[in-house]
C-alpha atoms as a PDB file:
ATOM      1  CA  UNK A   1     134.496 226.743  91.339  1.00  0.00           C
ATOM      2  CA  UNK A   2     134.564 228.272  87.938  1.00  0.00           C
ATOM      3  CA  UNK A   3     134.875 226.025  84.934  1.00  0.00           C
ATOM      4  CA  UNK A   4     136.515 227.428  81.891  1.00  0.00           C
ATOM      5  CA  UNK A   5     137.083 225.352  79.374  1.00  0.00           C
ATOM      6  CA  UNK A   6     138.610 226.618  75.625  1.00  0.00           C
ATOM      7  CA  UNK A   7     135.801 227.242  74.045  1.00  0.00           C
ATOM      8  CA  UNK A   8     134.315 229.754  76.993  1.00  0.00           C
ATOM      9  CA  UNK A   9     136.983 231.293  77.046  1.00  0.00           C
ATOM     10  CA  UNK A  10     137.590 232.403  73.377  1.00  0.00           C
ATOM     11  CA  UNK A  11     133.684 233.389  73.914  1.00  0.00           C
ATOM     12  CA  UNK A  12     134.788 235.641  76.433  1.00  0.00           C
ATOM     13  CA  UNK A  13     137.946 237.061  74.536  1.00  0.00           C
ATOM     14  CA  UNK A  14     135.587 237.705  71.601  1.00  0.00           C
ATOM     15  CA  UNK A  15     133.195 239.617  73.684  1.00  0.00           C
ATOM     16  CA  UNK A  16     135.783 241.449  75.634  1.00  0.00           C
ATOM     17  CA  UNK A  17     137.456 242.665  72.217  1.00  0.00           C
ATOM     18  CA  UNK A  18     134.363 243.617  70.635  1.00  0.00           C
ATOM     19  CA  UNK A  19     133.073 245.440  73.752  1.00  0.00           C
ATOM     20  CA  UNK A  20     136.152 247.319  74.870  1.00  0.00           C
ATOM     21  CA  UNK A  21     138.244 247.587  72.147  1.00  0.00           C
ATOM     22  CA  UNK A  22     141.507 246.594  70.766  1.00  0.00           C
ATOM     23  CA  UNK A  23     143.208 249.877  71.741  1.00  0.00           C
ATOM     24  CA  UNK A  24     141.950 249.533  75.423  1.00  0.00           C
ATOM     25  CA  UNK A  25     142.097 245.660  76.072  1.00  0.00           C
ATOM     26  CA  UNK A  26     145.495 245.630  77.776  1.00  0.00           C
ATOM     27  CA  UNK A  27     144.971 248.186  79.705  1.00  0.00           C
ATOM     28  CA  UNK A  28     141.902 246.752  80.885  1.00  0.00           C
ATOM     29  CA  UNK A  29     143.549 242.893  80.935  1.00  0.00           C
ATOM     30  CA  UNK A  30     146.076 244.709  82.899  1.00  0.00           C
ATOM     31  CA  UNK A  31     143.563 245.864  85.475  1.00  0.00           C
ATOM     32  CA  UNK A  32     141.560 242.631  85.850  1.00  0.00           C
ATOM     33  CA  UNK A  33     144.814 240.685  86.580  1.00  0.00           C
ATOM     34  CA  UNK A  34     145.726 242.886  89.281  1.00  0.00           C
ATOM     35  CA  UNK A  35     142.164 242.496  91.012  1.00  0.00           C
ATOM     36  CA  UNK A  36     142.627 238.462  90.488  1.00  0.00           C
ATOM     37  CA  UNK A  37     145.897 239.012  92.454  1.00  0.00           C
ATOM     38  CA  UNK A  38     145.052 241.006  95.154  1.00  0.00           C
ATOM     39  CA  UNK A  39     141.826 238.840  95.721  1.00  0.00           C
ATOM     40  CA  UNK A  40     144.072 236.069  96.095  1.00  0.00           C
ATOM     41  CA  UNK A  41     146.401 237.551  98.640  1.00  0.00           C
ATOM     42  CA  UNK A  42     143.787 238.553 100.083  1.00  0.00           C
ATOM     43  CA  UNK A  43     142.469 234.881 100.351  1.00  0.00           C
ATOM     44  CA  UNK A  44     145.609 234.144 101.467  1.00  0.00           C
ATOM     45  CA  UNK A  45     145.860 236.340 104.332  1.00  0.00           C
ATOM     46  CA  UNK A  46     142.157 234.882 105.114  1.00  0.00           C
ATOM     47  CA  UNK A  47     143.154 231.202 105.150  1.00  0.00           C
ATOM     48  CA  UNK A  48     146.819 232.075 107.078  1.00  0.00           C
ATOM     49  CA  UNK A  49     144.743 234.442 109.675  1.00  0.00           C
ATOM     50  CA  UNK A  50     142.441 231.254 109.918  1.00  0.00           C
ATOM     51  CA  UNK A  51     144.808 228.341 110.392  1.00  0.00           C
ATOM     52  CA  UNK A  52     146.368 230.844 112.764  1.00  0.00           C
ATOM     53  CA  UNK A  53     143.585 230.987 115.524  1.00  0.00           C
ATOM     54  CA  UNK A  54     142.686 227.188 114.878  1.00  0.00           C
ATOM     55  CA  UNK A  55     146.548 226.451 116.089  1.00  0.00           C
ATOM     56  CA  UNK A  56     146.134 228.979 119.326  1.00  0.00           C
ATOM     57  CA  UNK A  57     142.922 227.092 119.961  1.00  0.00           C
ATOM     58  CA  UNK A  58     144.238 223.766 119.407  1.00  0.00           C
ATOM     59  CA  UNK A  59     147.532 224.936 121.664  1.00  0.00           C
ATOM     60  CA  UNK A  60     145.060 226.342 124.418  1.00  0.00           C
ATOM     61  CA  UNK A  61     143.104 222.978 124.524  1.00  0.00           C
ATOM     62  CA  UNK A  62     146.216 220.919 124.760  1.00  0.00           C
ATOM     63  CA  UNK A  63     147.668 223.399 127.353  1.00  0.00           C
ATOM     64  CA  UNK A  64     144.451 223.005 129.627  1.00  0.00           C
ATOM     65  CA  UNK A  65     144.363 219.072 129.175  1.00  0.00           C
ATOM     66  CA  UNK A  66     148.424 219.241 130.351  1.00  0.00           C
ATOM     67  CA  UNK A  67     147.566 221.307 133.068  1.00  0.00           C
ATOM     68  CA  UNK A  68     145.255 218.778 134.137  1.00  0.00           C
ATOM     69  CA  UNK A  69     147.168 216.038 134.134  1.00  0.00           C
ATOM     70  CA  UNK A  70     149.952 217.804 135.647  1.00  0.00           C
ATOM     71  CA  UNK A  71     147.519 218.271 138.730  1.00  0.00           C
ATOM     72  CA  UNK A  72     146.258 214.902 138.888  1.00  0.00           C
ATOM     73  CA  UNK A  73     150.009 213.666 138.627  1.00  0.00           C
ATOM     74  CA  UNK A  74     150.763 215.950 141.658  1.00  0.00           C
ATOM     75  CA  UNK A  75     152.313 213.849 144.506  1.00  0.00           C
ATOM     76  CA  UNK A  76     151.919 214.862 148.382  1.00  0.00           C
ATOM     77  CA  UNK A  77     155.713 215.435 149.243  1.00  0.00           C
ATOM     78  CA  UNK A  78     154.936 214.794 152.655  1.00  0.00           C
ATOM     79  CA  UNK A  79     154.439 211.379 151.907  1.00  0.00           C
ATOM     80  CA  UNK A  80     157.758 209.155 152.642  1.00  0.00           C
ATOM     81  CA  UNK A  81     157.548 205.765 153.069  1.00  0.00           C
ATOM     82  CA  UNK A  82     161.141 204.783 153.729  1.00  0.00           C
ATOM     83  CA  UNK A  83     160.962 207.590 156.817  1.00  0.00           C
ATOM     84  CA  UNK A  84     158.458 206.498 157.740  1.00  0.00           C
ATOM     85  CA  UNK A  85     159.107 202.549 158.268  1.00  0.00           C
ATOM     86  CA  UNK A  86     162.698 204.043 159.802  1.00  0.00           C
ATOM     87  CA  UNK A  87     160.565 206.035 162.446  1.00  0.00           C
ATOM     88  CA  UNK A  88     158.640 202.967 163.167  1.00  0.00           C
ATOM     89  CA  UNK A  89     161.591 200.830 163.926  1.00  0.00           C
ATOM     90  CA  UNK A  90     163.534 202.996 165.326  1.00  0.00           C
ATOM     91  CA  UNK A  91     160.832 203.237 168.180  1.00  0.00           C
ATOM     92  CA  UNK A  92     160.312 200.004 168.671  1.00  0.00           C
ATOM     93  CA  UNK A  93     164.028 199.293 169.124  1.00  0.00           C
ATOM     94  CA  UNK A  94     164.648 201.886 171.628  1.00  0.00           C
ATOM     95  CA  UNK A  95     161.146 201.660 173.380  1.00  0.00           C
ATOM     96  CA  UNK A  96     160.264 205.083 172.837  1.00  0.00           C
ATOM     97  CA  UNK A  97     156.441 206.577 174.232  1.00  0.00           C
ATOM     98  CA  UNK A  98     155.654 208.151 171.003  1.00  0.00           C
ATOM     99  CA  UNK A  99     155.595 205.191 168.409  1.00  0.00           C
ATOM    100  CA  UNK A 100     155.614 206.676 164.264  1.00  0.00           C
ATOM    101  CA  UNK A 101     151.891 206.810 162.708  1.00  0.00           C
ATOM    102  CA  UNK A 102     151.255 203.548 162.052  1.00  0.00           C
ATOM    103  CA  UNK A 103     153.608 201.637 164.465  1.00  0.00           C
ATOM    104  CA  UNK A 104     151.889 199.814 167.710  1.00  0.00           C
ATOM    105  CA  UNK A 105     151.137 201.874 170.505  1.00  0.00           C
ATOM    106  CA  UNK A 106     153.867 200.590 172.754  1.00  0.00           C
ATOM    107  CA  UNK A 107     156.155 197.348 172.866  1.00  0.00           C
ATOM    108  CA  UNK A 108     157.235 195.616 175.399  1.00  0.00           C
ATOM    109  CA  UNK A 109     161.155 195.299 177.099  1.00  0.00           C
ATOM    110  CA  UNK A 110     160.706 191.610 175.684  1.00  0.00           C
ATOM    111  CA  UNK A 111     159.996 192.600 172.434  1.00  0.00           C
ATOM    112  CA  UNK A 112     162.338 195.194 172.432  1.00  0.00           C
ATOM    113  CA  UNK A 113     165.179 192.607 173.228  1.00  0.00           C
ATOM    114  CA  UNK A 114     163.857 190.377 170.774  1.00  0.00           C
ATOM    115  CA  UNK A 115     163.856 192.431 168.102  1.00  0.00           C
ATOM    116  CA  UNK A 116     167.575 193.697 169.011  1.00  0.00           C
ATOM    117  CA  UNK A 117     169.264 189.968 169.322  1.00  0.00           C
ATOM    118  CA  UNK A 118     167.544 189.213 165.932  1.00  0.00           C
ATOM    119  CA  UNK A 119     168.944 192.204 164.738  1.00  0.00           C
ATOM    120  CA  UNK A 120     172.654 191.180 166.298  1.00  0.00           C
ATOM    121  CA  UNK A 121     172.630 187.173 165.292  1.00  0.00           C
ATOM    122  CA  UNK A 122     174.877 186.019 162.195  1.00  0.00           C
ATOM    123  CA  UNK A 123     173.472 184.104 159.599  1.00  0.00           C
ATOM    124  CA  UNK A 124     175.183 180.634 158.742  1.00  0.00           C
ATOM    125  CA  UNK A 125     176.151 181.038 154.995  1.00  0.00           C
ATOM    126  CA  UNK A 126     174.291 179.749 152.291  1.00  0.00           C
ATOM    127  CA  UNK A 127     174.761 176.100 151.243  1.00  0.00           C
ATOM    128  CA  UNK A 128     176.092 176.906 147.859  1.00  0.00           C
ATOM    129  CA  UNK A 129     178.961 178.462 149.438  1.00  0.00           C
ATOM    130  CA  UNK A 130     179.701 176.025 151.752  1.00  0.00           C
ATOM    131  CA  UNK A 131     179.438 173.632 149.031  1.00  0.00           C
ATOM    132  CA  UNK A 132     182.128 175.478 146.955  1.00  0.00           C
ATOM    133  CA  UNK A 133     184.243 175.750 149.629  1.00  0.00           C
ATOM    134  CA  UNK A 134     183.957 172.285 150.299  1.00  0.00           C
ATOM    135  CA  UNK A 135     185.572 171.327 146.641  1.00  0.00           C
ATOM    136  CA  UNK A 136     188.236 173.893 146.590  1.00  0.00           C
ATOM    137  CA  UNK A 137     189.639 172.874 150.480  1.00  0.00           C
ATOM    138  CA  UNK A 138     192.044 170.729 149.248  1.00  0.00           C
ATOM    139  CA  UNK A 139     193.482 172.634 146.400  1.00  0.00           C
ATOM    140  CA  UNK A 140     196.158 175.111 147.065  1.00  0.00           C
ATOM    141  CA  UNK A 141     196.044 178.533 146.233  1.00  0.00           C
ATOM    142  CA  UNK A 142     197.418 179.635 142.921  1.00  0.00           C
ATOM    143  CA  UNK A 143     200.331 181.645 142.526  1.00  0.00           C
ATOM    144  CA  UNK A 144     201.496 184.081 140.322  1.00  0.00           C
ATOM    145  CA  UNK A 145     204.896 182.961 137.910  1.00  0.00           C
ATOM    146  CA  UNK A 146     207.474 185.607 138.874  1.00  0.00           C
ATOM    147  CA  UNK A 147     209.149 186.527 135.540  1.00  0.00           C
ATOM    148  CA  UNK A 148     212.584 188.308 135.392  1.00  0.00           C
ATOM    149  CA  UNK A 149     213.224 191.118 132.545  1.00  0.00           C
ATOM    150  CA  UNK A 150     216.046 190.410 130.130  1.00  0.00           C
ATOM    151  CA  UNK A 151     218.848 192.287 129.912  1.00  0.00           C
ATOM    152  CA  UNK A 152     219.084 194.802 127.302  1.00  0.00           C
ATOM    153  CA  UNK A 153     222.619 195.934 125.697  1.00  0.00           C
ATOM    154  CA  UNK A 154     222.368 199.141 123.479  1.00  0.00           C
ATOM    155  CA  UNK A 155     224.914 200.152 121.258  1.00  0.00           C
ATOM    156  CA  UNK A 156     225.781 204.015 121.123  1.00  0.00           C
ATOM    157  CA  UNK A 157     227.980 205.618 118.903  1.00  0.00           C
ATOM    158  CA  UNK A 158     229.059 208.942 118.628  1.00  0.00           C
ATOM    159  CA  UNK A 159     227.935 211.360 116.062  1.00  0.00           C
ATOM    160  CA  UNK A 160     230.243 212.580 113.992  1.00  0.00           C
ATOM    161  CA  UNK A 161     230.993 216.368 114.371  1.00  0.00           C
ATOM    162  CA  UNK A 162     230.804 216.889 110.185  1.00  0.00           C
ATOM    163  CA  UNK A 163     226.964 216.896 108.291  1.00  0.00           C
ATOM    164  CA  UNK A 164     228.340 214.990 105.407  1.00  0.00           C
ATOM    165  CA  UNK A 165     229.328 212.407 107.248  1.00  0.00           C
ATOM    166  CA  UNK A 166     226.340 211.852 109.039  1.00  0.00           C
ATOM    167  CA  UNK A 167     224.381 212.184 105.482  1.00  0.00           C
ATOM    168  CA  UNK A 168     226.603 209.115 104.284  1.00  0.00           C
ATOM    169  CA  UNK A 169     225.814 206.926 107.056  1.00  0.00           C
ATOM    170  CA  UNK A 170     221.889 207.255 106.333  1.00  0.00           C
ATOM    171  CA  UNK A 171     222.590 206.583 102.891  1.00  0.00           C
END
């Protein structure tokens, strides 16, 4: 903003001496440094104060564009697809009058059987199983080697009733 270089400002000193005097100039340098300082905290205050209200904005934009998503992320809790399917079978099992929303309007005793036998049939098992029992048919089953402890034999002696003695044995 202001350039001062050396030379302006010994102009400026010169001036300032000549003008106001040696017996006044620190009371006047005094003075002007004090302005300088409460111009800057007053700049200061300015650029917080400023920053300040462009944060609030900046948080009020991002809390309306959160609040927008949150409402186009809302999800009907009504909505339950699992019930629903269990509704649907569940009627067409027992044959009920009053089939789920989307389930056919009424089914038949045939179907109704049909759908149960499926529902009570076993399937074979897969052919990799079979397969794998297959190879292992012949092979016994493995057992476990029993294993018996070994006796243990401990030695106790008595302590003897005297502290020294029992100091000379540790030694």
């Amino acid at each position: 903003m202001l350039d001062f270089d050396v030379g302006k400002l010994v102009v400026i000193g010169v001036v300032a001496l000549i003008v106001i005097g040696p017996k006044d100039l620190p009371r006047v340098l005094r003075q002007v440094g004090q302005a300088v300082g409460k111009m800057r905290r007053m700049a200061n205050e300015f650029q917080g104060q400023f920053m300040e209200a462009m944060r609030e904005a900046d948080v009020e934009n991002l809390k309306k564009e959160v609040e927008s998503a949150a409402d186009l992320a809302k999800v009907d809790v009504a909505f339950d697809p699992v019930r629903d399917v269990k509704e649907q079978i569940t009627s067409a099992v027992e044959g009920d009058a009053a089939p789920g929303p989307s389930a056919p309007a009424e089914a038949s005793s045939a179907e109704t059987h049909e759908i149960a036998s499926l529902e009570l049939e076993e399937l074979p098992p897969p052919p990799e199983k079979l397969a794998v029992e297959a190879a292992f048919a012949d092979t016994p089953p493995l057992e476990a080697p029993k294993i018996e402890p070994a006796p243990v034999e401990a030695k106790i002696e008595p302590l003897p009733a005297e502290p020294e003695k029992l100091a000379e044995k540790r030694a």
